[in-house]
N, C-alpha and C. Protein backbone atom coordinates (compact mmCIF):
# COMPACT_ATOMS: atom_id res chain seq x y z
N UNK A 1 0.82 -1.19 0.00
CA UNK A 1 0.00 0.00 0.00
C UNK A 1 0.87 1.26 0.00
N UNK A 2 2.11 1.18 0.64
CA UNK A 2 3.23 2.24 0.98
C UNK A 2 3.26 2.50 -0.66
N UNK A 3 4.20 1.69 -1.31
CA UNK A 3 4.47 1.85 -2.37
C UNK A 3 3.64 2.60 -3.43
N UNK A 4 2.08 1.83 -3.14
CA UNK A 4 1.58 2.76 -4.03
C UNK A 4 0.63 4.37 -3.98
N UNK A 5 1.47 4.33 -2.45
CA UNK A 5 1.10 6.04 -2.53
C UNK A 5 2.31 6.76 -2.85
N UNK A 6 3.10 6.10 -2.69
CA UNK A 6 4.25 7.02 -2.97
C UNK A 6 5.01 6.89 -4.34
N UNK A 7 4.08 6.06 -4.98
CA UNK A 7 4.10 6.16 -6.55
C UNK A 7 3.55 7.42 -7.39
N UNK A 8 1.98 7.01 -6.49
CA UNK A 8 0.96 8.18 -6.95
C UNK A 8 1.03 9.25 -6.58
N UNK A 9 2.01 9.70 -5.18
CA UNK A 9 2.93 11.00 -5.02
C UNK A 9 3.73 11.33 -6.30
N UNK A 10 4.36 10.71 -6.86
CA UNK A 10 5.43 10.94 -7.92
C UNK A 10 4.50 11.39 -9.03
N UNK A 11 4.14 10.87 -9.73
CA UNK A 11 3.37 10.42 -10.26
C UNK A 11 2.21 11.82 -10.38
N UNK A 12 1.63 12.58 -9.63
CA UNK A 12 1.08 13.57 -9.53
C UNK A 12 2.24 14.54 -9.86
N UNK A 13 3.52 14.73 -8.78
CA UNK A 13 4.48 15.48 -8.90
C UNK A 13 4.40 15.69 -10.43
N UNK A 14 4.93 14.48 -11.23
CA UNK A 14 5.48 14.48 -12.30
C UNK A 14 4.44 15.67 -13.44
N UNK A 15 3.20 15.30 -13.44
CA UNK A 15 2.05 15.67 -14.20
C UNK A 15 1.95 17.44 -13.71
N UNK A 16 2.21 17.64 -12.58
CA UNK A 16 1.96 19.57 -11.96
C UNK A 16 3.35 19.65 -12.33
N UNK A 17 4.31 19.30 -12.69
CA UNK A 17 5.83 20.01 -13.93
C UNK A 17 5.37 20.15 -15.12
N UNK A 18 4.64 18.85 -15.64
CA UNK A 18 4.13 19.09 -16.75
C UNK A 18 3.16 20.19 -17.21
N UNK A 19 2.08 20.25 -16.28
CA UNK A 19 1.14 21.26 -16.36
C UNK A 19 1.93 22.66 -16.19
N UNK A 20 2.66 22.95 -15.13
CA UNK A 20 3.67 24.43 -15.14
C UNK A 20 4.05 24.61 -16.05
N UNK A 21 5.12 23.35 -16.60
CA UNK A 21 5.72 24.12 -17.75
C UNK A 21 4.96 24.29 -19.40
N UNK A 22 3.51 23.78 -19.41
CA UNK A 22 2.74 24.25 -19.96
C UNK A 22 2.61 25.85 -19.87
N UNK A 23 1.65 25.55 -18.40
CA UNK A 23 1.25 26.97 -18.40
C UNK A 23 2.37 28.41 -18.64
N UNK A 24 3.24 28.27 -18.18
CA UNK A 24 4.66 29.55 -18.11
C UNK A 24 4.92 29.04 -19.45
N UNK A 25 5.17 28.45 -20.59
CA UNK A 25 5.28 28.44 -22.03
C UNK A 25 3.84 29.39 -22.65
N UNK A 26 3.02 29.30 -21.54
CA UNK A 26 1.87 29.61 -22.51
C UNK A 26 1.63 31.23 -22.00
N UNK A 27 2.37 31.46 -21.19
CA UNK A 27 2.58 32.98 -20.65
C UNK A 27 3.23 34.03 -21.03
N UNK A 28 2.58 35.25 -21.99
CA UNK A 28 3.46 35.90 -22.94
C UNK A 28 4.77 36.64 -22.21
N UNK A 29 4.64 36.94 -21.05
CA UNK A 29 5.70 37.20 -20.23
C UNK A 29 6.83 36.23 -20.06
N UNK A 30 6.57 35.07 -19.48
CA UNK A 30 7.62 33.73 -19.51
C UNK A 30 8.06 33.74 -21.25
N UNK A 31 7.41 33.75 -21.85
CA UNK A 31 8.11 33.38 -23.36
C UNK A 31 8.60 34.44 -23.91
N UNK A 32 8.71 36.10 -23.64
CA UNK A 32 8.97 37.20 -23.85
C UNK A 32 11.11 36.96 -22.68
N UNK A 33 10.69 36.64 -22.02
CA UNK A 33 11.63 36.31 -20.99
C UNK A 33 12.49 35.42 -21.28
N UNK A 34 11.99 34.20 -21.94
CA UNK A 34 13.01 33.19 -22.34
C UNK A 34 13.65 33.72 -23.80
N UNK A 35 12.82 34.22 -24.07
CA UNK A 35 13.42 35.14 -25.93
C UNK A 35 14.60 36.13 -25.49
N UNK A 36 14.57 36.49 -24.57
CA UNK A 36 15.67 37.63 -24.41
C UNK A 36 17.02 37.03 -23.68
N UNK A 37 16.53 35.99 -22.93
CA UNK A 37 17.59 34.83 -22.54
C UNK A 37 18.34 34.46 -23.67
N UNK A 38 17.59 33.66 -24.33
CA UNK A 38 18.45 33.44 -26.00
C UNK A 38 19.03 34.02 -26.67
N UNK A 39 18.20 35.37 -26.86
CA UNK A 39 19.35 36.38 -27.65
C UNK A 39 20.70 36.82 -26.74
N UNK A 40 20.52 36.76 -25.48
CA UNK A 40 21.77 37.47 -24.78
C UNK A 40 22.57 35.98 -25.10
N UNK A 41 21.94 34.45 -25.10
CA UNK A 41 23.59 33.81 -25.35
C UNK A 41 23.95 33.77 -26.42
N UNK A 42 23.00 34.17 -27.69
CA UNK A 42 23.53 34.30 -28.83
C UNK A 42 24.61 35.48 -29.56
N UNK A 43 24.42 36.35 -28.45
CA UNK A 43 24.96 37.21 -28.19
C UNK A 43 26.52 37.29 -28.14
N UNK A 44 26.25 36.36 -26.51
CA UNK A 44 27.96 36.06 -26.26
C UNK A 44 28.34 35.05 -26.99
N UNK A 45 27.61 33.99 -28.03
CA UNK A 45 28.24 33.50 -29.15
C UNK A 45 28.75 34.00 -30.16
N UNK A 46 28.19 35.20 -30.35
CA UNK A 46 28.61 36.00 -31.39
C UNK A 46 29.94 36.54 -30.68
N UNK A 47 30.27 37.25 -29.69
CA UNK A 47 31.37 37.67 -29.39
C UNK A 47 32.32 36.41 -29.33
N UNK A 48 32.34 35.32 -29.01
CA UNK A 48 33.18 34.49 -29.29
C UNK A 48 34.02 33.98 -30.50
N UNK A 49 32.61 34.13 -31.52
CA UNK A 49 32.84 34.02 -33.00
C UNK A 49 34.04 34.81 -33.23
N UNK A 50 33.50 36.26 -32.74
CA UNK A 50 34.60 37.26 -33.40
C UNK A 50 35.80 37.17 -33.12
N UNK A 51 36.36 36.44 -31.80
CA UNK A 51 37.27 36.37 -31.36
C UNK A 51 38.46 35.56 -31.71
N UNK A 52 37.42 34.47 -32.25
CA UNK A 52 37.88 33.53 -33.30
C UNK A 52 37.92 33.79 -34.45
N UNK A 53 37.32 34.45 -34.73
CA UNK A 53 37.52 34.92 -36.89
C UNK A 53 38.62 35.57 -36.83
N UNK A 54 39.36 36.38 -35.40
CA UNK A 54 40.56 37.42 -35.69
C UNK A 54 41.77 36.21 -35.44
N UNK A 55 41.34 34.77 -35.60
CA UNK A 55 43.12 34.30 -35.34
C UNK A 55 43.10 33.84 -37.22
N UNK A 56 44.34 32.99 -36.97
CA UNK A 56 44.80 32.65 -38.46
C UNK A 56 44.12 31.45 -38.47
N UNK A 57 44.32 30.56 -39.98
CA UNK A 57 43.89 29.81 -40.47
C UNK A 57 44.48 28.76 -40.37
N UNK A 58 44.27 27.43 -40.32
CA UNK A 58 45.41 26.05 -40.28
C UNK A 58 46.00 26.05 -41.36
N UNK A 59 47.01 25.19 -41.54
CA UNK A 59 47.95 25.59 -42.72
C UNK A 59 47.21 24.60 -43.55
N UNK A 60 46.69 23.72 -42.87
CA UNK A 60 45.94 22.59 -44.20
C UNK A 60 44.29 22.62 -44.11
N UNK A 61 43.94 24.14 -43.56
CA UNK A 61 42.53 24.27 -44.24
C UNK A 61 41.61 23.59 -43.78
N UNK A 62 41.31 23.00 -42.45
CA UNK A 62 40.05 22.28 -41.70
C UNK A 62 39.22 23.03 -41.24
N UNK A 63 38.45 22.65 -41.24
CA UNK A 63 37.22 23.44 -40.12
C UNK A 63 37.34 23.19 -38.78
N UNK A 64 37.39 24.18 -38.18
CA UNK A 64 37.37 23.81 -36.61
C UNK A 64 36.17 23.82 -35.87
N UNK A 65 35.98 22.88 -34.89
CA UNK A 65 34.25 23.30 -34.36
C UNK A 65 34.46 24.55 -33.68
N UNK A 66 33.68 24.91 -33.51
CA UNK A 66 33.47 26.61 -32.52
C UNK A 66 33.51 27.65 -33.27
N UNK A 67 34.13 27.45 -34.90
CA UNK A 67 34.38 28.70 -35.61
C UNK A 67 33.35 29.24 -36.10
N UNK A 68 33.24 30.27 -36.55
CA UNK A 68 31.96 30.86 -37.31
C UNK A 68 31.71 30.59 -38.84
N UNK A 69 30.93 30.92 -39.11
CA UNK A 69 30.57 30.73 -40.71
C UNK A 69 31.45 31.12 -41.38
N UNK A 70 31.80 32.52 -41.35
CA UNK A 70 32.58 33.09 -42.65
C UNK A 70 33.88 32.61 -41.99
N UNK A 71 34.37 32.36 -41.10
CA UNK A 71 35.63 32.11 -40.83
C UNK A 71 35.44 30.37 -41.38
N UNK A 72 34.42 29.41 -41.48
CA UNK A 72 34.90 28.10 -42.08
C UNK A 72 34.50 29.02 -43.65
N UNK A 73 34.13 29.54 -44.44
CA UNK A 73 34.10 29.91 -45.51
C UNK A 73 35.92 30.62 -46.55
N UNK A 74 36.43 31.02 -45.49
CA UNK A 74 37.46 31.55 -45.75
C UNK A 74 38.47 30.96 -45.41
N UNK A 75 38.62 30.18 -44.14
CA UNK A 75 39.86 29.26 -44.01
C UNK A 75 39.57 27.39 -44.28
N UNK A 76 37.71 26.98 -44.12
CA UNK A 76 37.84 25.78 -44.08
C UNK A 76 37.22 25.26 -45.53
N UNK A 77 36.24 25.09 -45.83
CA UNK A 77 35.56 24.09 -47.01
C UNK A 77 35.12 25.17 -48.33
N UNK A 78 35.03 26.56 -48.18
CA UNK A 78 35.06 27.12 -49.09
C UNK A 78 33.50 27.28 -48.84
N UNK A 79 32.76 27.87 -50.35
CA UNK A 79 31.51 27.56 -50.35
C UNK A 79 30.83 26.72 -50.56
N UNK A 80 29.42 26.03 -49.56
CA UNK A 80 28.56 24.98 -49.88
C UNK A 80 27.99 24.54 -51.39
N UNK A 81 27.91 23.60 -51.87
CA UNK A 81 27.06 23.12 -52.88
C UNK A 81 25.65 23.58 -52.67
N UNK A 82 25.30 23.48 -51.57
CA UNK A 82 23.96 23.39 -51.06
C UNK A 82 23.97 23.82 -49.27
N UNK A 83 22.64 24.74 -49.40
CA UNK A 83 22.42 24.69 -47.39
C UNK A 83 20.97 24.48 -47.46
N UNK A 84 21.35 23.30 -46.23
CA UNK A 84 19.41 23.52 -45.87
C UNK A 84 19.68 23.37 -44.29
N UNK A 85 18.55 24.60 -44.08
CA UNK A 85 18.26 25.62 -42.59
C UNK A 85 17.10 24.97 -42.02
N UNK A 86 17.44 24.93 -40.69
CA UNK A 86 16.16 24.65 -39.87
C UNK A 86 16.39 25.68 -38.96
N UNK A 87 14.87 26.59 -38.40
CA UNK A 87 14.81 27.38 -37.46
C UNK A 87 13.72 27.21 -36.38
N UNK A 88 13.64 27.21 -35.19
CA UNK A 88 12.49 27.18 -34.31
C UNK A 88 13.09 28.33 -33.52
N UNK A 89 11.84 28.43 -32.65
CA UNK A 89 11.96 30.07 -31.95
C UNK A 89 13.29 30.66 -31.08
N UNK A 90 14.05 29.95 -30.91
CA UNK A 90 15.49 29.60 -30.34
C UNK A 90 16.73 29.49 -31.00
N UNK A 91 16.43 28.37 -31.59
CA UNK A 91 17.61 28.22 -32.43
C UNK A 91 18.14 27.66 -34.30
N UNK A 92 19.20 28.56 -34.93
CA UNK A 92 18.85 28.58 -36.35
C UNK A 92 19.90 27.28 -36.30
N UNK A 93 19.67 26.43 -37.18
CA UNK A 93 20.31 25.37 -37.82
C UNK A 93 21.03 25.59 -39.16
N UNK A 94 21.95 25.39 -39.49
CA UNK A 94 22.07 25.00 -41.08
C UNK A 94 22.94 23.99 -41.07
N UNK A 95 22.79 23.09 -42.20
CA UNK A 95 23.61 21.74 -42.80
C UNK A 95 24.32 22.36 -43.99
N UNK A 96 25.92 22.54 -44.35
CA UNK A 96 26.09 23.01 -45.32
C UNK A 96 26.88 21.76 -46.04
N UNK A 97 26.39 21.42 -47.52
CA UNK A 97 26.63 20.34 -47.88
C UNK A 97 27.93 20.28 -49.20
N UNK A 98 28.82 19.19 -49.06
CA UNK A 98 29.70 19.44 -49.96
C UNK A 98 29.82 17.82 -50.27
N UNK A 99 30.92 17.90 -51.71
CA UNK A 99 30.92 16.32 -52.25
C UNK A 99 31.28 16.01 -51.17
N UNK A 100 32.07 15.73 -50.25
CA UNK A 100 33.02 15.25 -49.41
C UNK A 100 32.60 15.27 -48.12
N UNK A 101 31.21 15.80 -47.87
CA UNK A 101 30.73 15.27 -46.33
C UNK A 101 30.02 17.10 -46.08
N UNK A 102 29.88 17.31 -45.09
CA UNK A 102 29.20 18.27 -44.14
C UNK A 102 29.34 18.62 -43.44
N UNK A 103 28.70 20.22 -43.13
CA UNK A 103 29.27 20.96 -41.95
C UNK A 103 27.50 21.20 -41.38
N UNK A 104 27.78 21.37 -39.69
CA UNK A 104 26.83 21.13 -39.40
C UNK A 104 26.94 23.02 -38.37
N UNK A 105 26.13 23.53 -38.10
CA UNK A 105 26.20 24.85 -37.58
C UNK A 105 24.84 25.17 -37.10
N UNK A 106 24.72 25.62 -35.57
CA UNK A 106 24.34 26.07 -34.67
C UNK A 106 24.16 27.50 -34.36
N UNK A 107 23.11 28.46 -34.69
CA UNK A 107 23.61 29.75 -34.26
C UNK A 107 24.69 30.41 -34.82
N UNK A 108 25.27 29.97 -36.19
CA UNK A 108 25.93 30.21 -36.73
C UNK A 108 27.47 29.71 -36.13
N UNK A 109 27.67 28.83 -34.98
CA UNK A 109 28.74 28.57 -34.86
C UNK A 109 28.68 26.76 -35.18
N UNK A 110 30.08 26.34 -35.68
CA UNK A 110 30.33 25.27 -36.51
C UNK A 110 30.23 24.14 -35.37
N UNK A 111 29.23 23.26 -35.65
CA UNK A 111 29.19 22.18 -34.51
C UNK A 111 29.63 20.78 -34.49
N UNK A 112 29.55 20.57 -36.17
CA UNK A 112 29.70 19.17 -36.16
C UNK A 112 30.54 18.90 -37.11
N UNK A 113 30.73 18.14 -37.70
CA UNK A 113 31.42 17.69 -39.76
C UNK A 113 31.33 16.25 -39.31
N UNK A 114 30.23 16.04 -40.77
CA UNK A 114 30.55 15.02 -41.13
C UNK A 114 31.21 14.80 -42.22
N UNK A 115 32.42 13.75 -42.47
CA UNK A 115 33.15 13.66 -43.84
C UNK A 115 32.23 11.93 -44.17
């Protein structure tokens, strides 16, 4: 009997997180609030970027993760064959595609490669 109240304790718990974080998603204030959260870290991603676009280039031309766009454009794969973008209210995606594999980018900073 223990057990199964203190299941159905959880169990309730679990469902009033669910319902909160409904409701505060559904609150133009909470979602006005989390939007400005995002932009301030996109923010300090961007200052990072820059910090990184001002060093040099590898001598054999890789992409490094963390770098920015135009900095893999100018020191790593050149320009894409192809980009395809995904965006939701947070965060921009792009896949930039080449014969030889892919670059994967976050907010405009370089996250992944696949060769």
């Amino acid at each position: 009997m223990f057990k199964k109240i203190v299941i159905g304790f959880f169990a309730l718990a679990i469902l009033g997180s669910i319902i909160n974080a409904f409701q505060d998603y559904s609150n133009p204030e909470v979602r006005e609030a989390n939007k400005a959260r995002v932009q301030e870290q996109i923010a300090a991603q961007a200052k990072e970027r820059a910090e990184l676009d001002g060093t040099s280039c590898t001598k054999d031309g890789k992409a490094i993760i963390g770098e920015s766009q135009s900095r893999t454009l100018k020191c790593g794969w050149g320009k894409p064959k192809r980009i395809n973008r995904t965006h939701t209210a947070t965060v921009s995606r792009e896949q930039w595609v080449y014969d030889g594999g892919y670059l994967y980018f976050t907010n405009g900073v370089l996250t992944a490669i696949q060769n």
